[in-house]
Structure formats: structure tokens, C-alpha cells
N, C-alpha and C. Protein backbone atom coordinates (compact mmCIF):
# COMPACT_ATOMS: atom_id res chain seq x y z
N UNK A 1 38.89 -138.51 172.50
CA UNK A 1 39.04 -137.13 172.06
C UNK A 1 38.86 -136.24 173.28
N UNK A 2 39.87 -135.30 173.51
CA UNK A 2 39.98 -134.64 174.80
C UNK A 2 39.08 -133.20 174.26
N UNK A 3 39.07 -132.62 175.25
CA UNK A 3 38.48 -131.20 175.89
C UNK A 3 39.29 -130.46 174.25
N UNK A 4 40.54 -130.64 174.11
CA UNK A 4 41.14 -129.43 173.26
C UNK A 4 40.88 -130.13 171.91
N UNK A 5 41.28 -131.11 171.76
CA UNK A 5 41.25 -131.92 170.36
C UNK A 5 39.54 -131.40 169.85
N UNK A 6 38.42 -131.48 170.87
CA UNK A 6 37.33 -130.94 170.08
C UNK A 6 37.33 -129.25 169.80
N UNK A 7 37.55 -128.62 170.60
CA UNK A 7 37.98 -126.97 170.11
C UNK A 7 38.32 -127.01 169.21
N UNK A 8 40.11 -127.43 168.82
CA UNK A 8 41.12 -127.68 167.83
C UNK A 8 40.02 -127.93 166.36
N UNK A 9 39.36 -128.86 166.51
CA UNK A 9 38.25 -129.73 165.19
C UNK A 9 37.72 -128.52 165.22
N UNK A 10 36.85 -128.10 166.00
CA UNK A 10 36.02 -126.97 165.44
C UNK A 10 36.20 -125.61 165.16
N UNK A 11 38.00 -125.13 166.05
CA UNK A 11 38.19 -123.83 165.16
C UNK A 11 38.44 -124.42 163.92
N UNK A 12 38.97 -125.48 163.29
CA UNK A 12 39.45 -125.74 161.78
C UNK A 12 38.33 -125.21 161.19
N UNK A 13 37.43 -125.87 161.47
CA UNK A 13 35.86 -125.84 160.88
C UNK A 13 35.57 -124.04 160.64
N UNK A 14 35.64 -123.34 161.92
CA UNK A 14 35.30 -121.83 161.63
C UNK A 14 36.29 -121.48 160.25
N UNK A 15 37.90 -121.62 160.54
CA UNK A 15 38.23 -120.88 159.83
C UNK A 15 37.98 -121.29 157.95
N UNK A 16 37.73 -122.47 157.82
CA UNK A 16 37.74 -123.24 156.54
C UNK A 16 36.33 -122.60 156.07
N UNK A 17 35.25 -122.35 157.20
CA UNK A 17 33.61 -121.70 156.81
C UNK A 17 33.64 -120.36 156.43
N UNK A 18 34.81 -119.60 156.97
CA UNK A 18 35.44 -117.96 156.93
C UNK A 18 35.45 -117.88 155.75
N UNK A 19 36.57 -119.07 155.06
CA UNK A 19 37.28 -118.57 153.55
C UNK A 19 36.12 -118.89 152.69
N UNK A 20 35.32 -119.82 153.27
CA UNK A 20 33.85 -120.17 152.04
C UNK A 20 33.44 -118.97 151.89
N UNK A 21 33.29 -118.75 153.10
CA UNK A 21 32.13 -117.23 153.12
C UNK A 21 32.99 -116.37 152.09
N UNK A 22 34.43 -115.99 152.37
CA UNK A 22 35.22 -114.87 151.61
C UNK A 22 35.52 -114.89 150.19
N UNK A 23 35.54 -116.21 149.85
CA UNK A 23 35.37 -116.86 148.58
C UNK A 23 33.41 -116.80 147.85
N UNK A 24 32.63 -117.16 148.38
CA UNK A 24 31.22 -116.65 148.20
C UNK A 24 31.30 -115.52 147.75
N UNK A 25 31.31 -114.32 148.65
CA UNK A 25 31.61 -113.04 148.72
C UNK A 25 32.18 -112.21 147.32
N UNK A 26 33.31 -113.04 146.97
CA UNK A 26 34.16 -112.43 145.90
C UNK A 26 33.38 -112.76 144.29
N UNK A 27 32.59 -114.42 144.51
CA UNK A 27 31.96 -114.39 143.97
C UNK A 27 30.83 -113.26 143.26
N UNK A 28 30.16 -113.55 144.44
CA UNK A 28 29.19 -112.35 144.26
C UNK A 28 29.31 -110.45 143.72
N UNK A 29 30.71 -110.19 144.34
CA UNK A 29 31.06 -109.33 143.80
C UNK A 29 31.61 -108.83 142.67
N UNK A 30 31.69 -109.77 141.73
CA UNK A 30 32.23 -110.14 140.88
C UNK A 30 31.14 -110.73 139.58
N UNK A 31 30.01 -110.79 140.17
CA UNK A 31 28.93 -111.41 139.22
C UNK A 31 28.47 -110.96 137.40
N UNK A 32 28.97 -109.38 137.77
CA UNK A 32 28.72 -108.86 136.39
C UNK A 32 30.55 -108.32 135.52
N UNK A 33 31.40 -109.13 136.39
CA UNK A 33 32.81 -108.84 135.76
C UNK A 33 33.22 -109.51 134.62
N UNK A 34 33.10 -108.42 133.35
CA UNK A 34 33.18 -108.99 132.24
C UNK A 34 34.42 -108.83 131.60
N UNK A 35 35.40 -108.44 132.38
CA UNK A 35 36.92 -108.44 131.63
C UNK A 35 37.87 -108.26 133.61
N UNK A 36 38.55 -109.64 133.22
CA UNK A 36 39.40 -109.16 134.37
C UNK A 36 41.04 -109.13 134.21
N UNK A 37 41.76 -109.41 134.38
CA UNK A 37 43.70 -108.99 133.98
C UNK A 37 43.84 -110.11 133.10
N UNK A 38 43.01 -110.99 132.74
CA UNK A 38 43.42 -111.73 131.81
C UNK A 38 42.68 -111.34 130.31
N UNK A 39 41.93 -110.46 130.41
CA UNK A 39 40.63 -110.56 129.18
C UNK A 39 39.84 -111.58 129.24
N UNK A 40 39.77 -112.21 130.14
CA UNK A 40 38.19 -113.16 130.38
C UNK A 40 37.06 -112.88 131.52
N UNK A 41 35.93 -112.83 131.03
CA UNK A 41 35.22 -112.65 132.41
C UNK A 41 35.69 -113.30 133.77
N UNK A 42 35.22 -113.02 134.30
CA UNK A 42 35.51 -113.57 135.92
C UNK A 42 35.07 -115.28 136.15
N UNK A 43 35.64 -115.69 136.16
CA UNK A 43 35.31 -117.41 136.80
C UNK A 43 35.17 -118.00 138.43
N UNK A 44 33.51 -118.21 138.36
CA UNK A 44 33.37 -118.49 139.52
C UNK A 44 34.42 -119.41 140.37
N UNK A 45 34.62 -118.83 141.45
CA UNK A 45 36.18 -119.93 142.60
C UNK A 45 34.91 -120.83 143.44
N UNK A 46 35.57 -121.97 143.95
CA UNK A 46 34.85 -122.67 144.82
C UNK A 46 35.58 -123.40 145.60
N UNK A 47 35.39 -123.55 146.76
CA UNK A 47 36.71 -124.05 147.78
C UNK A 47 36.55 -125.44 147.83
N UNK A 48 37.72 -126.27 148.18
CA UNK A 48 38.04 -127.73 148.59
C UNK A 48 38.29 -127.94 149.71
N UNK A 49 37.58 -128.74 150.76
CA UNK A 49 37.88 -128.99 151.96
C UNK A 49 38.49 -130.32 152.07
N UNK A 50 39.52 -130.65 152.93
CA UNK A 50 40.00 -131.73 153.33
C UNK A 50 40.29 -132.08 154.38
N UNK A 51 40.20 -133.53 154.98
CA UNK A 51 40.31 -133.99 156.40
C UNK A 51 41.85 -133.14 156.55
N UNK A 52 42.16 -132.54 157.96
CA UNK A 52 43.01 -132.31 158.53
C UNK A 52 43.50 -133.29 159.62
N UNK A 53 45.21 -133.77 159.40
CA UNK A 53 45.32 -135.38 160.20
C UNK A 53 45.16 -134.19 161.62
N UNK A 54 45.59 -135.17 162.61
CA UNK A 54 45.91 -134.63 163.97
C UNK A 54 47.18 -134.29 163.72
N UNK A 55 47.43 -133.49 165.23
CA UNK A 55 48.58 -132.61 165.08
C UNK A 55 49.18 -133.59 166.55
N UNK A 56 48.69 -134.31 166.71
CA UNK A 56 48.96 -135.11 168.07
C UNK A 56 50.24 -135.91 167.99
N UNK A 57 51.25 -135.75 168.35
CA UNK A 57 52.70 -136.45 168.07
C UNK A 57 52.35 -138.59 168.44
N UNK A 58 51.95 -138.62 169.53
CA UNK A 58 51.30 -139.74 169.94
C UNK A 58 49.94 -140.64 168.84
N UNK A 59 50.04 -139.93 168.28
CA UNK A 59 48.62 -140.45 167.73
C UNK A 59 49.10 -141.58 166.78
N UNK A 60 50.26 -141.79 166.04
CA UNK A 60 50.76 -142.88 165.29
C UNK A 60 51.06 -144.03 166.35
N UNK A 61 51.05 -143.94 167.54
CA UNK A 61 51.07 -145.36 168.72
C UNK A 61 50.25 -145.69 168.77
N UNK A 62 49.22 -145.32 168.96
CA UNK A 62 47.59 -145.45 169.34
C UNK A 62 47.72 -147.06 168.80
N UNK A 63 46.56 -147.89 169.31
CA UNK A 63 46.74 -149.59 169.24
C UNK A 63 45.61 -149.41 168.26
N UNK A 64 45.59 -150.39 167.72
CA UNK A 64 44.27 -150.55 167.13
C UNK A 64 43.00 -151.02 168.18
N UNK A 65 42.88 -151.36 168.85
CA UNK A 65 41.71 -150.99 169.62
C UNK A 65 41.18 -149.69 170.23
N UNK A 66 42.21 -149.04 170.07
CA UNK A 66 41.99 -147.57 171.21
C UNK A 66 41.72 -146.83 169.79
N UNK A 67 41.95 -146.89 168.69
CA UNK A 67 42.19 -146.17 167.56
C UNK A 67 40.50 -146.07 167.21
N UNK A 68 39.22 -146.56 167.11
CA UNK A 68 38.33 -146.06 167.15
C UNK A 68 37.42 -144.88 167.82
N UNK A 69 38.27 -144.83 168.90
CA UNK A 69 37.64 -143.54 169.53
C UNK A 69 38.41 -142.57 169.40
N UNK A 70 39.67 -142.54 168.27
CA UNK A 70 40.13 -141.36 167.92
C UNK A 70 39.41 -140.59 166.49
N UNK A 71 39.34 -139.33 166.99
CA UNK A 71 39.56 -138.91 165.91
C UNK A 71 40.12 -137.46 164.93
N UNK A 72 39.58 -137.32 163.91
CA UNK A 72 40.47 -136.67 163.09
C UNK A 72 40.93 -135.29 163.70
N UNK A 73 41.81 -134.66 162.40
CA UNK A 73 42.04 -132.75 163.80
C UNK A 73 41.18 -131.85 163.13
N UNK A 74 40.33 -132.27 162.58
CA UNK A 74 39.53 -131.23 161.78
C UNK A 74 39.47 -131.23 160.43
N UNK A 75 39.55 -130.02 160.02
CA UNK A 75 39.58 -129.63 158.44
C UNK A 75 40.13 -129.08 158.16
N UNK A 76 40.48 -128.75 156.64
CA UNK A 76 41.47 -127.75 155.80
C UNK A 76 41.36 -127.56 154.47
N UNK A 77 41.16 -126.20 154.21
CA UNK A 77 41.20 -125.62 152.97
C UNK A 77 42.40 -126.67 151.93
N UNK A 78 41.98 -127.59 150.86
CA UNK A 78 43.29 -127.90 150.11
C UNK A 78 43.61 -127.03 149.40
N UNK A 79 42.70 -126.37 148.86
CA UNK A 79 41.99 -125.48 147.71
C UNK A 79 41.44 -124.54 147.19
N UNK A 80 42.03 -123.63 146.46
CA UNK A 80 40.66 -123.00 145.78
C UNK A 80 40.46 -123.69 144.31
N UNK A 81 39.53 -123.59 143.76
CA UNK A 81 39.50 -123.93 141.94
C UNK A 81 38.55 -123.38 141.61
N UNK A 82 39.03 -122.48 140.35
CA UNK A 82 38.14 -122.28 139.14
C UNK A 82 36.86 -123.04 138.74
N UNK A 83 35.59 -122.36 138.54
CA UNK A 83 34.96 -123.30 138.24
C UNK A 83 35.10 -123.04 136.51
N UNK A 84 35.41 -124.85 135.84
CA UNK A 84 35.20 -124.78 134.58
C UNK A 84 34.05 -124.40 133.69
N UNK A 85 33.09 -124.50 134.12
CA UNK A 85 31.19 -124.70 133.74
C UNK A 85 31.83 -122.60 131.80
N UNK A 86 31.10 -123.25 131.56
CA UNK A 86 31.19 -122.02 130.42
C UNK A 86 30.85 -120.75 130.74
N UNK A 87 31.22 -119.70 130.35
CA UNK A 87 30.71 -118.53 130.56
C UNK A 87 29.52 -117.91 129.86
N UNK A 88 28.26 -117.37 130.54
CA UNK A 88 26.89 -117.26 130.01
C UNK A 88 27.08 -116.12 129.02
N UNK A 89 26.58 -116.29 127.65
CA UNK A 89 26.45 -115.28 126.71
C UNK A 89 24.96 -114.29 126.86
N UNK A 90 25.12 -112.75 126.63
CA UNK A 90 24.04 -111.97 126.60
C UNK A 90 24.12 -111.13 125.64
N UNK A 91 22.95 -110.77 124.65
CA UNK A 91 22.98 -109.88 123.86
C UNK A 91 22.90 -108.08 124.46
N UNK A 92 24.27 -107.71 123.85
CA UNK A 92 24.12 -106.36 125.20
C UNK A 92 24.74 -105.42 123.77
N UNK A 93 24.08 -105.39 123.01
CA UNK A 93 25.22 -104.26 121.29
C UNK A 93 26.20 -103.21 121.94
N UNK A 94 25.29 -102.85 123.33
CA UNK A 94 25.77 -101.19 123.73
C UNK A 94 27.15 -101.48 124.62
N UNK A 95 27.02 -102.75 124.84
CA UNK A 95 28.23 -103.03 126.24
C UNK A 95 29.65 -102.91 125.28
N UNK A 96 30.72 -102.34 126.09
CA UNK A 96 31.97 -102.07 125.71
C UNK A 96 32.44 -103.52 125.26
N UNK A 97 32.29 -104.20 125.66
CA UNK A 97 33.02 -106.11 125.56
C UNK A 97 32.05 -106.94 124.34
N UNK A 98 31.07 -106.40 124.08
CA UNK A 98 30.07 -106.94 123.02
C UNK A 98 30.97 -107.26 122.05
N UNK A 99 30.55 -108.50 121.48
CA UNK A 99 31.86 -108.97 120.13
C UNK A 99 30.92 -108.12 118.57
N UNK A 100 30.97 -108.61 117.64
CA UNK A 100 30.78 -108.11 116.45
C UNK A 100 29.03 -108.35 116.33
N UNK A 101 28.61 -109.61 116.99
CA UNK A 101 27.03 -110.17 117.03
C UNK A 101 26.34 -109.33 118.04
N UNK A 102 27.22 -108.71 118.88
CA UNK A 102 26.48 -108.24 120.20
C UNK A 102 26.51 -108.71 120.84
N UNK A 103 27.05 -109.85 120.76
CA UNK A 103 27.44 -110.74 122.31
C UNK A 103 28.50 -110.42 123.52
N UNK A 104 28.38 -110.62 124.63
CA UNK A 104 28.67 -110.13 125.31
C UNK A 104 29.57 -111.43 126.51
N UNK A 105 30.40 -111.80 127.21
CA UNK A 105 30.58 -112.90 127.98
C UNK A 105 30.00 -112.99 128.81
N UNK A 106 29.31 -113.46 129.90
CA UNK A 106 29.42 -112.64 131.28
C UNK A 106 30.05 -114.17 132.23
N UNK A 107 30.39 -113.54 133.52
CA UNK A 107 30.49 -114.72 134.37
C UNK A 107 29.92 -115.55 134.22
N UNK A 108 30.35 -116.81 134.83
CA UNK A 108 29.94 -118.47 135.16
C UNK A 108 28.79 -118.32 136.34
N UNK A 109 28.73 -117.12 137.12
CA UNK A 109 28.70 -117.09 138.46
C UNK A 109 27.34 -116.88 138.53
N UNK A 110 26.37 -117.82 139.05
CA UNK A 110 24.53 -117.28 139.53
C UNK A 110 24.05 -117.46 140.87
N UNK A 111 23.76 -116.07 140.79
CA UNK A 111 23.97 -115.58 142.21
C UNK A 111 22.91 -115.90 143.31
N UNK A 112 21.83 -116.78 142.63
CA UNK A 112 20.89 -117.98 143.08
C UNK A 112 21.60 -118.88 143.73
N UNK A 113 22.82 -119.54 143.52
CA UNK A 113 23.55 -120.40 143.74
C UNK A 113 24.51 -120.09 144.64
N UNK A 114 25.00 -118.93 145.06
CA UNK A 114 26.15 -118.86 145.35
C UNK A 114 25.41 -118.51 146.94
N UNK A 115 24.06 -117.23 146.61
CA UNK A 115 23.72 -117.43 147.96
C UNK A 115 22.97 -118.47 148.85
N UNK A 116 22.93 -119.61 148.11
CA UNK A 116 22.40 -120.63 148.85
C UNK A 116 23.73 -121.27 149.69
N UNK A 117 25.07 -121.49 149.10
CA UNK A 117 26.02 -121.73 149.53
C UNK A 117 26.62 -120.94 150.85
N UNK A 118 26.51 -119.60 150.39
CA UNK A 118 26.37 -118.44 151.82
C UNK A 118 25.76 -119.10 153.12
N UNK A 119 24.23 -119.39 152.43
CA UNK A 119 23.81 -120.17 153.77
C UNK A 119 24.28 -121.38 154.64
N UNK A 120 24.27 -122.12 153.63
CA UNK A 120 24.45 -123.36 154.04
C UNK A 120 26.66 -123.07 154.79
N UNK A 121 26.99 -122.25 154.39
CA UNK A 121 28.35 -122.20 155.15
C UNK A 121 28.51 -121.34 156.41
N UNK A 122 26.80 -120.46 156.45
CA UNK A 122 26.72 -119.77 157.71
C UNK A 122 26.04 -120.96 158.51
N UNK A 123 25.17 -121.73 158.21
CA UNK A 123 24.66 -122.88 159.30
C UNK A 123 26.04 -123.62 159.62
N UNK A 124 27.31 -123.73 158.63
CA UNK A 124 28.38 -124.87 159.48
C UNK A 124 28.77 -123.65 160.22
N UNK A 125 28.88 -122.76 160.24
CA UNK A 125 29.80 -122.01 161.16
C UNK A 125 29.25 -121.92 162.53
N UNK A 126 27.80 -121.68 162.42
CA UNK A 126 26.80 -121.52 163.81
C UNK A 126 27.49 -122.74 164.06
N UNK A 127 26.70 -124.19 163.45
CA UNK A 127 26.90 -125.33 164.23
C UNK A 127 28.08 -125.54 164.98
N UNK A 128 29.48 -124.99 164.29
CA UNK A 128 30.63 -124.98 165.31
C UNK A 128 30.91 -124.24 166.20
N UNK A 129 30.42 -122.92 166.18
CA UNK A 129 30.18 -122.29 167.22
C UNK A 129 29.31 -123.10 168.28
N UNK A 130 28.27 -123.60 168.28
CA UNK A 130 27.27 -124.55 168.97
C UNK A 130 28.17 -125.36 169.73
N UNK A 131 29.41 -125.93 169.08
CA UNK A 131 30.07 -127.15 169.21
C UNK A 131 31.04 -127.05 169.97
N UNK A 132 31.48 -125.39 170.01
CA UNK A 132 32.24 -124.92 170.47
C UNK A 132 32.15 -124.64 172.01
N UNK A 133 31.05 -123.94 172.36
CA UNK A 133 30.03 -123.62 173.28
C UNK A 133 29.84 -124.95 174.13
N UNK A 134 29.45 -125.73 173.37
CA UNK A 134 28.98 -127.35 174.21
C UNK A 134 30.41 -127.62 174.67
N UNK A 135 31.06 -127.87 174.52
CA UNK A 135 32.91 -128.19 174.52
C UNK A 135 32.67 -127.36 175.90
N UNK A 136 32.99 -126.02 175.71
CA UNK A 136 33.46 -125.22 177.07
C UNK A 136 32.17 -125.46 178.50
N UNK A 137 31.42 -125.73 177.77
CA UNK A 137 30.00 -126.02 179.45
C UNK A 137 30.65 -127.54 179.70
N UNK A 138 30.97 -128.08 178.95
CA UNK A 138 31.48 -129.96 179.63
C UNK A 138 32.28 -129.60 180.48
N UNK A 139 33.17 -128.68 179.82
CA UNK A 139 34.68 -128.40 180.67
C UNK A 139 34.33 -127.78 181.84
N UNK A 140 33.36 -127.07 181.82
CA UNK A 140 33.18 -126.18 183.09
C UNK A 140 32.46 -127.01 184.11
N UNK A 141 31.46 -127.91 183.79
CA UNK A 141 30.41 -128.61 184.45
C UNK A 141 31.82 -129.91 184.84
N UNK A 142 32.68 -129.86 184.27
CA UNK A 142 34.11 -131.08 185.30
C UNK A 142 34.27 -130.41 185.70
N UNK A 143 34.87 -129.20 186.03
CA UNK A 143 35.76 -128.28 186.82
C UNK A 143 34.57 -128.29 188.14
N UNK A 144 33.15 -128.31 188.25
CA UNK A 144 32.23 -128.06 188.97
C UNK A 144 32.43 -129.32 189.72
N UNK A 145 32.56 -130.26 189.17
CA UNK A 145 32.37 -131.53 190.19
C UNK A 145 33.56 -131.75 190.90
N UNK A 146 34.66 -131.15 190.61
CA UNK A 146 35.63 -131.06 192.05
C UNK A 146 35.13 -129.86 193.47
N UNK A 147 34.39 -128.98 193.29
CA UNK A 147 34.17 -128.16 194.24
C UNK A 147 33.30 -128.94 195.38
């Protein structure tokens, strides 16, 4: 795995941690949306990540011995999906959406949950930044040993 092939892996990584975050986000903003263009509350989204092959034209020659020290080109959004999980009922009489009992729909979405996910998709993003960072000092610390 060269100098670019690790960049390449780890912008995938930023941008796939971006849409978590933007997807989180919408979540959250969305937490008390009790009618949206369909007449259903809002349904929490949650993203799918998938290996991204290489983009390396050469990489289908590779021998099988040399083929262990290759590897993948990163990651990629396959996905967004709905989460199925039910929508939480609240007794609200006064709310405009209240059915005949007083019930009320609200989102799938708990916002306990969603900001733990926040985190845990801001630690992958640092870490590739980290990864990113380490990548460019290798490169620079070769460029040093020709002087």
C-alpha cells in the first residue's frame, strides 16, 4: 500500500464519517417531527457502510503472494435506511396530531442514542485525520532522507 492508496482509504473514511454526522444531525433535528409529507412521523435514517474495492487498474494482476499486503480503497456509503423499530406513543390531548385517545405518534428517534453515535463518528473522523497526518510525516521524513 503506497503513500496515496493510504490518503485515498482515509479520505473515503472522512467523507462516509461527514454523511454519518449529516445523517445524525437530521436525526436529531427531527426528534419531535410528528407529521412529515407523508402523514407519518419522522423515521429515524441510519447509514450503511461498505468496503470500497480499489480504484487501482493493476490490482486484478496482483499474484497471490503479493496479494496479502494489498489492500482495500476504503469505504462507501451503500446506503441510507429507514429505521423500522415502531414509532413511540405519548399522551399529549392538546397536540394537533393526538388521535381520538390522545395519543399522539412521535418519532422512532432517542436522542440518547443518536448522540452517542455523533461521538463515536467524531472519534472515526479524528482517527483519520490522525491517519492522515501520519501518512504525510512518512512522506515527508522519505523526502528527508534524500537530502
Amino acid at each position: 500500500m503506497g503513500f496515496f492508496s493510504a490518503l485515498e482509504s482515509s479520505a473515503s473514511a472522512l467523507t462516509a464519517q461527514r454523511l454519518r454526522m449529516d445523517t445524525i444531525s437530521e436525526n436529531l433535528a427531527n426528534v419531535n417531527t410528528t407529521r412529515t409529507e407523508g402523514g407519518t412521523p419522522y423515521r429515524r435514517k441510519t447509514v450503511i457502510f461498505q468496503e470500497q474495492n480499489s480504484n487501482a487498474p493493476f490490482s486484478s494482476y496482483l499474484s497471490k503472494a503479493s496479494s496479502r499486503y494489498f489492500a482495500g480503497g476504503g469505504v462507501r456509503v451503500s446506503q441510507i435506511v429507514e429505521d423500522q423499530t415502531p414509532f413511540k406513543s405519548i399522551y399529549d390531548p392538546g397536540h394537533p396530531d393526538a388521535d381520538a385517545n390522545g395519543m399522539v405518534q412521535m418519532p422512532n428517534v432517542d436522542a440518547v442514542t443518536e448522540m452517542v453515535n455523533m461521538i463515536s463518528a467524531t472519534r472515526a473522523y479524528e482517527a483519520n485525520v490522525t491517519a492522515i497526518n501520519a501518512t504525510k510525516s512518512m512522506a515527508s521524513k522519505a523526502l528527508d532522507i534524500g537530502k
